[in-house]
C-alpha atoms as a PDB file:
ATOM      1  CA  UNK A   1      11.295  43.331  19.960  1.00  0.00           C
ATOM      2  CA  UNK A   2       8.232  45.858  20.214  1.00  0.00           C
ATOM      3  CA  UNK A   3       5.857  45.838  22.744  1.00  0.00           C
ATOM      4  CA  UNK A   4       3.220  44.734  20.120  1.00  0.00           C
ATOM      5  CA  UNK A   5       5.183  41.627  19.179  1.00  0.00           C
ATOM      6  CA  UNK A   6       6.340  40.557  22.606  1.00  0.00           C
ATOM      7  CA  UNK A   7       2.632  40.114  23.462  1.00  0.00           C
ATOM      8  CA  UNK A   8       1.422  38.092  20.518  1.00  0.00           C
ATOM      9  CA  UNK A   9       5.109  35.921  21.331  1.00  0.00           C
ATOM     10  CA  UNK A  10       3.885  35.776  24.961  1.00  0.00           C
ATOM     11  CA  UNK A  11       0.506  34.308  23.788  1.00  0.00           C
ATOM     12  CA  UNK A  12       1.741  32.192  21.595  1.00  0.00           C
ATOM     13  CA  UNK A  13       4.458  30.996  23.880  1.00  0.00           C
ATOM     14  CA  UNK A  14       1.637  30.648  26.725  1.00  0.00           C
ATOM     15  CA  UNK A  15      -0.291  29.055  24.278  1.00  0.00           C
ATOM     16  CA  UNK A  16       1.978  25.873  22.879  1.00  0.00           C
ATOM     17  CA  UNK A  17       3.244  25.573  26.832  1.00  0.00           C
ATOM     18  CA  UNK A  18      -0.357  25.087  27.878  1.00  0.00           C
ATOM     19  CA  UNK A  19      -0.733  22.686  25.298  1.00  0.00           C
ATOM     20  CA  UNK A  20       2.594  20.644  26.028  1.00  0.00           C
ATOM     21  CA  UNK A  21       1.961  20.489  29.759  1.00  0.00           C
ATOM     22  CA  UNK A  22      -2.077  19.288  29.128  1.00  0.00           C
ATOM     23  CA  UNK A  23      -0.214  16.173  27.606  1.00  0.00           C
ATOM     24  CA  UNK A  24      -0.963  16.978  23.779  1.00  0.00           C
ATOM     25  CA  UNK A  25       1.997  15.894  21.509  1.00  0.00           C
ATOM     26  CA  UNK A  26       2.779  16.683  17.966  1.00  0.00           C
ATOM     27  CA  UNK A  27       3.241  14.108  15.313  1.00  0.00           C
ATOM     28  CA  UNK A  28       1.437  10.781  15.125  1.00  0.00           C
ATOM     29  CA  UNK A  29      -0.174   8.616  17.396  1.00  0.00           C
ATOM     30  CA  UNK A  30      -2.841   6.714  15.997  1.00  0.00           C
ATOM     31  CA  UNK A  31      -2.175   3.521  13.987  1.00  0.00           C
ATOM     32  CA  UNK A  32      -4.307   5.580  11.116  1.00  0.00           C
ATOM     33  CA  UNK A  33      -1.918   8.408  12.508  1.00  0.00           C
ATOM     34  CA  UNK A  34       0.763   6.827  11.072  1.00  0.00           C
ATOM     35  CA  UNK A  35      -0.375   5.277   7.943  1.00  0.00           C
ATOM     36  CA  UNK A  36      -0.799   8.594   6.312  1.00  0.00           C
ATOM     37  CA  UNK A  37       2.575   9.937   7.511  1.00  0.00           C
ATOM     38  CA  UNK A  38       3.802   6.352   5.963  1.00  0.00           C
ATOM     39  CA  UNK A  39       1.355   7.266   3.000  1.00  0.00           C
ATOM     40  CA  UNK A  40       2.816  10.726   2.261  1.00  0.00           C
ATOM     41  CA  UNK A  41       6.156   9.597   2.663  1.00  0.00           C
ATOM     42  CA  UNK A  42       6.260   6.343   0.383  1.00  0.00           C
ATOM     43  CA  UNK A  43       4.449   9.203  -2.324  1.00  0.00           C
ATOM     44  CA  UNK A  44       7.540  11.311  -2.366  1.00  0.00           C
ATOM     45  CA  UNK A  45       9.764   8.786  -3.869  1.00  0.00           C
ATOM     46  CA  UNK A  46      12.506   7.364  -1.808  1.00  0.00           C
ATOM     47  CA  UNK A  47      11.551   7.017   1.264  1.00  0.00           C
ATOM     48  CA  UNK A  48      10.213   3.891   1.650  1.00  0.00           C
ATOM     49  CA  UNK A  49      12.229   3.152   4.744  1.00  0.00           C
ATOM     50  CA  UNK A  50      10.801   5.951   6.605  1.00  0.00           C
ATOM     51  CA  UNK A  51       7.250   4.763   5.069  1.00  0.00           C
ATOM     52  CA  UNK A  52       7.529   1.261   6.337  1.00  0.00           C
ATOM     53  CA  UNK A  53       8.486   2.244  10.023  1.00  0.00           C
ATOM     54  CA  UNK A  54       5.368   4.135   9.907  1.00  0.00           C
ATOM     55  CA  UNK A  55       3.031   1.377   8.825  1.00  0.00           C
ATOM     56  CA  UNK A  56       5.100  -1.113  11.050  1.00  0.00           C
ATOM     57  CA  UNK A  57       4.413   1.172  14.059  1.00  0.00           C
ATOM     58  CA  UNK A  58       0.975   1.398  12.971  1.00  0.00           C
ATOM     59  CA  UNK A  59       0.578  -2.186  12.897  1.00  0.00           C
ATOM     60  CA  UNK A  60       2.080  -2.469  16.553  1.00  0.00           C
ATOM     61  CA  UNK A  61      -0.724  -0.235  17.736  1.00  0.00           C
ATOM     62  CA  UNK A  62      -3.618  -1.893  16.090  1.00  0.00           C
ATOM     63  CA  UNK A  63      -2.804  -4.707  14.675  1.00  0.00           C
ATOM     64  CA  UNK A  64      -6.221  -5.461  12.874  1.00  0.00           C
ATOM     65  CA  UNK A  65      -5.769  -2.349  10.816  1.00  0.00           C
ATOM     66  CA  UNK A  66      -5.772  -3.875   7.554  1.00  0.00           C
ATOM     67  CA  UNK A  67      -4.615  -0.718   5.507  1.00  0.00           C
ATOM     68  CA  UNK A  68      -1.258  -0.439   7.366  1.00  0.00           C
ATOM     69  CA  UNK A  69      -0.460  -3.935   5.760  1.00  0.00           C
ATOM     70  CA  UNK A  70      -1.705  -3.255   2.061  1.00  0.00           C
ATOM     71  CA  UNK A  71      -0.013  -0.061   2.430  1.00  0.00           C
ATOM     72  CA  UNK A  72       3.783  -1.611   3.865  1.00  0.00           C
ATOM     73  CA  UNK A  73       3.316  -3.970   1.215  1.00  0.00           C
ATOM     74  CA  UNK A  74       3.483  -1.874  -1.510  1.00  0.00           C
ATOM     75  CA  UNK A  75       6.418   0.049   0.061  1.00  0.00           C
ATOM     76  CA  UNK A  76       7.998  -2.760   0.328  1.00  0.00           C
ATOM     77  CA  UNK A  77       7.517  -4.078  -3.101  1.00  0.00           C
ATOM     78  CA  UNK A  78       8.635  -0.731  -4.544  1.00  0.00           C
ATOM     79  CA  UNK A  79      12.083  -1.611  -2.436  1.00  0.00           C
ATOM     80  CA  UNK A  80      12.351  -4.509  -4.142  1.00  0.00           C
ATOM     81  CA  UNK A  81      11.488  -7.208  -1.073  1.00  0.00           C
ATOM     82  CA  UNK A  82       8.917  -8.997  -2.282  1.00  0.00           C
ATOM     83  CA  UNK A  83       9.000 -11.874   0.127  1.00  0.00           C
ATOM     84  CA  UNK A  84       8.206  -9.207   2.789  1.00  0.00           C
ATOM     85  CA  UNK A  85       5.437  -7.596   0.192  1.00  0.00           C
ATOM     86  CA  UNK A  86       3.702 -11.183  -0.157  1.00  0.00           C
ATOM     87  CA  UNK A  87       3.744 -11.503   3.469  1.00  0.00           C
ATOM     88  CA  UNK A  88       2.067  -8.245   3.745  1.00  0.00           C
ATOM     89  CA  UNK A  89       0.194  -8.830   1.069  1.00  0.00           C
ATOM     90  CA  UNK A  90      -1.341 -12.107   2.470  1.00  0.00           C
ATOM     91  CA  UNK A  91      -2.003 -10.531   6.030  1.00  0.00           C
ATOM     92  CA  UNK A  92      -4.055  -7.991   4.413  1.00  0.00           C
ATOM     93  CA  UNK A  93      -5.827 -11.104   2.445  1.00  0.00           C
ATOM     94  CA  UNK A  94      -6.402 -12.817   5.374  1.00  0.00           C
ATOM     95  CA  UNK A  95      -8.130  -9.861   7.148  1.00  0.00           C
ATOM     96  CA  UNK A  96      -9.771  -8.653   4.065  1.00  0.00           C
ATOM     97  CA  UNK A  97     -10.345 -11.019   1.512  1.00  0.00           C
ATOM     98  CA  UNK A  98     -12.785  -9.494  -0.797  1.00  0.00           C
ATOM     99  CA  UNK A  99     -10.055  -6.223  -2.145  1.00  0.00           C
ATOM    100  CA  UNK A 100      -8.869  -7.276  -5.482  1.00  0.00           C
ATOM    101  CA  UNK A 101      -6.133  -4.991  -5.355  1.00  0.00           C
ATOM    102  CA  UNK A 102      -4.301  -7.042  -2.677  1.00  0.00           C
ATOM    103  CA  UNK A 103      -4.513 -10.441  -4.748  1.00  0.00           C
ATOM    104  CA  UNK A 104      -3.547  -8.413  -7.383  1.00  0.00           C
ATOM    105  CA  UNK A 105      -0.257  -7.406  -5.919  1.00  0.00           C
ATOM    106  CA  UNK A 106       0.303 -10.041  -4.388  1.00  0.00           C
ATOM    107  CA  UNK A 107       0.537 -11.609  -8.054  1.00  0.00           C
ATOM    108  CA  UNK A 108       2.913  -9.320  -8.730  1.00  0.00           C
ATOM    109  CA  UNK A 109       5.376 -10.200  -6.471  1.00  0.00           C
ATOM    110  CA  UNK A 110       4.941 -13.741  -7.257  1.00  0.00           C
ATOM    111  CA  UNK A 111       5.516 -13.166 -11.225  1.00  0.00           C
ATOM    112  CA  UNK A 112       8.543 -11.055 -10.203  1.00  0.00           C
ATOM    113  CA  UNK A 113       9.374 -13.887  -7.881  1.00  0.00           C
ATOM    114  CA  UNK A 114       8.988 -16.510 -10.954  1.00  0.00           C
ATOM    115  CA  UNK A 115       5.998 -18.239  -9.268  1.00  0.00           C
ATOM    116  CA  UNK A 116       3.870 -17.925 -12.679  1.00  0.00           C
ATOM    117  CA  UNK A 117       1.360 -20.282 -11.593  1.00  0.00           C
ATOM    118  CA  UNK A 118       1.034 -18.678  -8.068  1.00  0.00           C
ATOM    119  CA  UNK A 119       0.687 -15.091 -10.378  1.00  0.00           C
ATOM    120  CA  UNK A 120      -1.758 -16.453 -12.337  1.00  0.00           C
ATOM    121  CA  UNK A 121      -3.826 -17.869  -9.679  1.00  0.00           C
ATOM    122  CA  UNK A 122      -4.115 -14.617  -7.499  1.00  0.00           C
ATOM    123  CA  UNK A 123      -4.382 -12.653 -10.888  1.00  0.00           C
ATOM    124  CA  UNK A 124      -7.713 -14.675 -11.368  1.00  0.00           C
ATOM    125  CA  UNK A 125      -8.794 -14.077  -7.726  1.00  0.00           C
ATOM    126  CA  UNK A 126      -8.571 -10.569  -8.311  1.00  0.00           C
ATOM    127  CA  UNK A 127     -10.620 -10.429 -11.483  1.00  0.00           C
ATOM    128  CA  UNK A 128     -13.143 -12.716  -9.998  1.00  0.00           C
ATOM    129  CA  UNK A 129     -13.576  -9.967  -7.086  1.00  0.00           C
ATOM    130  CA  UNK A 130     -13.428  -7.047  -9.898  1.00  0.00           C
ATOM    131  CA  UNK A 131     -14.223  -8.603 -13.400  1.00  0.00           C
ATOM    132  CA  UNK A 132     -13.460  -4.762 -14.853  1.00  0.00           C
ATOM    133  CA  UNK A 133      -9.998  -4.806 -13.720  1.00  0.00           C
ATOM    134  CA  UNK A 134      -8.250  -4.308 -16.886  1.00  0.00           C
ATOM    135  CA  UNK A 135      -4.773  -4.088 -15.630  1.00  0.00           C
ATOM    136  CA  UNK A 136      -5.298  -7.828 -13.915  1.00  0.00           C
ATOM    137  CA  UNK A 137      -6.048  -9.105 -17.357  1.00  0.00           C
ATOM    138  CA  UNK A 138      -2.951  -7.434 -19.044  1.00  0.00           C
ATOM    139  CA  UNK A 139      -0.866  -8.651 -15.907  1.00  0.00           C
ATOM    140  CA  UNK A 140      -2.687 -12.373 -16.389  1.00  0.00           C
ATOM    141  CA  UNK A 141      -2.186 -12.408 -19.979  1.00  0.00           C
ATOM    142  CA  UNK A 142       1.710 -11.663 -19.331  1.00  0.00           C
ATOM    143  CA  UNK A 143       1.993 -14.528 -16.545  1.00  0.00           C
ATOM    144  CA  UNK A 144       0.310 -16.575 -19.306  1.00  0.00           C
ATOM    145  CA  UNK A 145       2.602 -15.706 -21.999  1.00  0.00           C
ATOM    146  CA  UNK A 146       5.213 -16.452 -20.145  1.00  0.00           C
ATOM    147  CA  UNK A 147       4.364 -20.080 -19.208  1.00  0.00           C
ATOM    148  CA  UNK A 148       3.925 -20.521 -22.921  1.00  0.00           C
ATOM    149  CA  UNK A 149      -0.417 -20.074 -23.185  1.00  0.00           C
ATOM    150  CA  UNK A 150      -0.323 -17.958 -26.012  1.00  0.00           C
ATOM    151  CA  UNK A 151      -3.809 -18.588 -26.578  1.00  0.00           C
ATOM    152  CA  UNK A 152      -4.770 -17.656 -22.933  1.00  0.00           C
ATOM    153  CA  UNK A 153      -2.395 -14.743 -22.658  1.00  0.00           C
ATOM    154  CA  UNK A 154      -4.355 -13.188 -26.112  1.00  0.00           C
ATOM    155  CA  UNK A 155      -7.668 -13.744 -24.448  1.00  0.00           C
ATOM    156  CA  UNK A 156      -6.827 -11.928 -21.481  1.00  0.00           C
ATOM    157  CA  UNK A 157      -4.706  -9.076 -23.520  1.00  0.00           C
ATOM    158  CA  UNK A 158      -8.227  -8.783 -25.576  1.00  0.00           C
ATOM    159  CA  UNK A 159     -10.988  -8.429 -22.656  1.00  0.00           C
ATOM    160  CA  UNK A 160      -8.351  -5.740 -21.122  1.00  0.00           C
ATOM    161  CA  UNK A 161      -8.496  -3.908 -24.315  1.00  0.00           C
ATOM    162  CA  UNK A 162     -12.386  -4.240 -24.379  1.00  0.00           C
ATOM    163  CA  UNK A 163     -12.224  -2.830 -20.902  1.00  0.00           C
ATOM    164  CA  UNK A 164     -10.316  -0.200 -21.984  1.00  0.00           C
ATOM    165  CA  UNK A 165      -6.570  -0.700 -21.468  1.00  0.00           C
ATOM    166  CA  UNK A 166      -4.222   0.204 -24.311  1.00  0.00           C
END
């Protein structure tokens, strides 16, 4: 190694020691720390284990941060376990009632789930919070349909077109 190297490896090496030994640590460790390492991770595809460790750990460190709940519930409903995504879901409700994307969700799982009324009913929550969410309408008008209130489901099918939805 030259002489020119060895001293730029010596500070750096001085450097990260002096960091290590003043206590600072790499990786998370905030609750918010974690949610966007569970964030990036759950966006790559697959790795919704990894994602929901993250926003579990999260929620162990604050568990009042709403986001971390909204977050491990969509991880969890991309997984396929939608009990635990309702759960979530309905935490993140309870701490922050007024998002319509949670009810929203949350009536996803519940169609998936067959609970059409229970669909329909947080479908309706959600465009009561956010009367311009198309996609609520579409996913209203399906939960309709599928109870057998053709006329309802149309309705809802039409004011997500007017709003835009195709």
């Amino acid at each position: 190694m030259s002489a020119k190297y060895r001293q730029t490896f010596l500070i750096l090496f001085t450097l990260l020691s002096a960091l290590t030994l003043a206590g600072c640590r790499f990786g998370p460790q905030t609750a918010e720390d974690f949610v966007n390492r569970g964030i990036v991770r759950d966006n790559r595809g697959n790795q919704e284990d990894g994602a929901i460790a993250d926003f579990t750990r999260a929620i162990k460190l604050n568990p009042k941060y709403v986001e971390a709940y909204f977050y491990r519930g969509v991880a969890k409903e991309k997984k396929g376990d939608l009990d635990g995504a309702m759960v979530d879901f309905t935490k993140y409700i309870e701490l922050n009632p007024n998002l319509a994307i949670a009810y929203h969700n949350r009536g996803w799982a519940k169609k998936a789930k067959g609970d059409l009324d229970g669909a329909i009913a947080d479908y309706s929550k959600a465009i009561e919070l956010n009367p311009k969410f198309a996609v609520a309408y579409t996913n209203r008008g399906e939960a309709k349909k599928a109870k057998g209130d053709l006329a309802g489901a149309d309705k809802d099918f039409a004011q997500a077109a007017k709003l835009g939805l195709r």
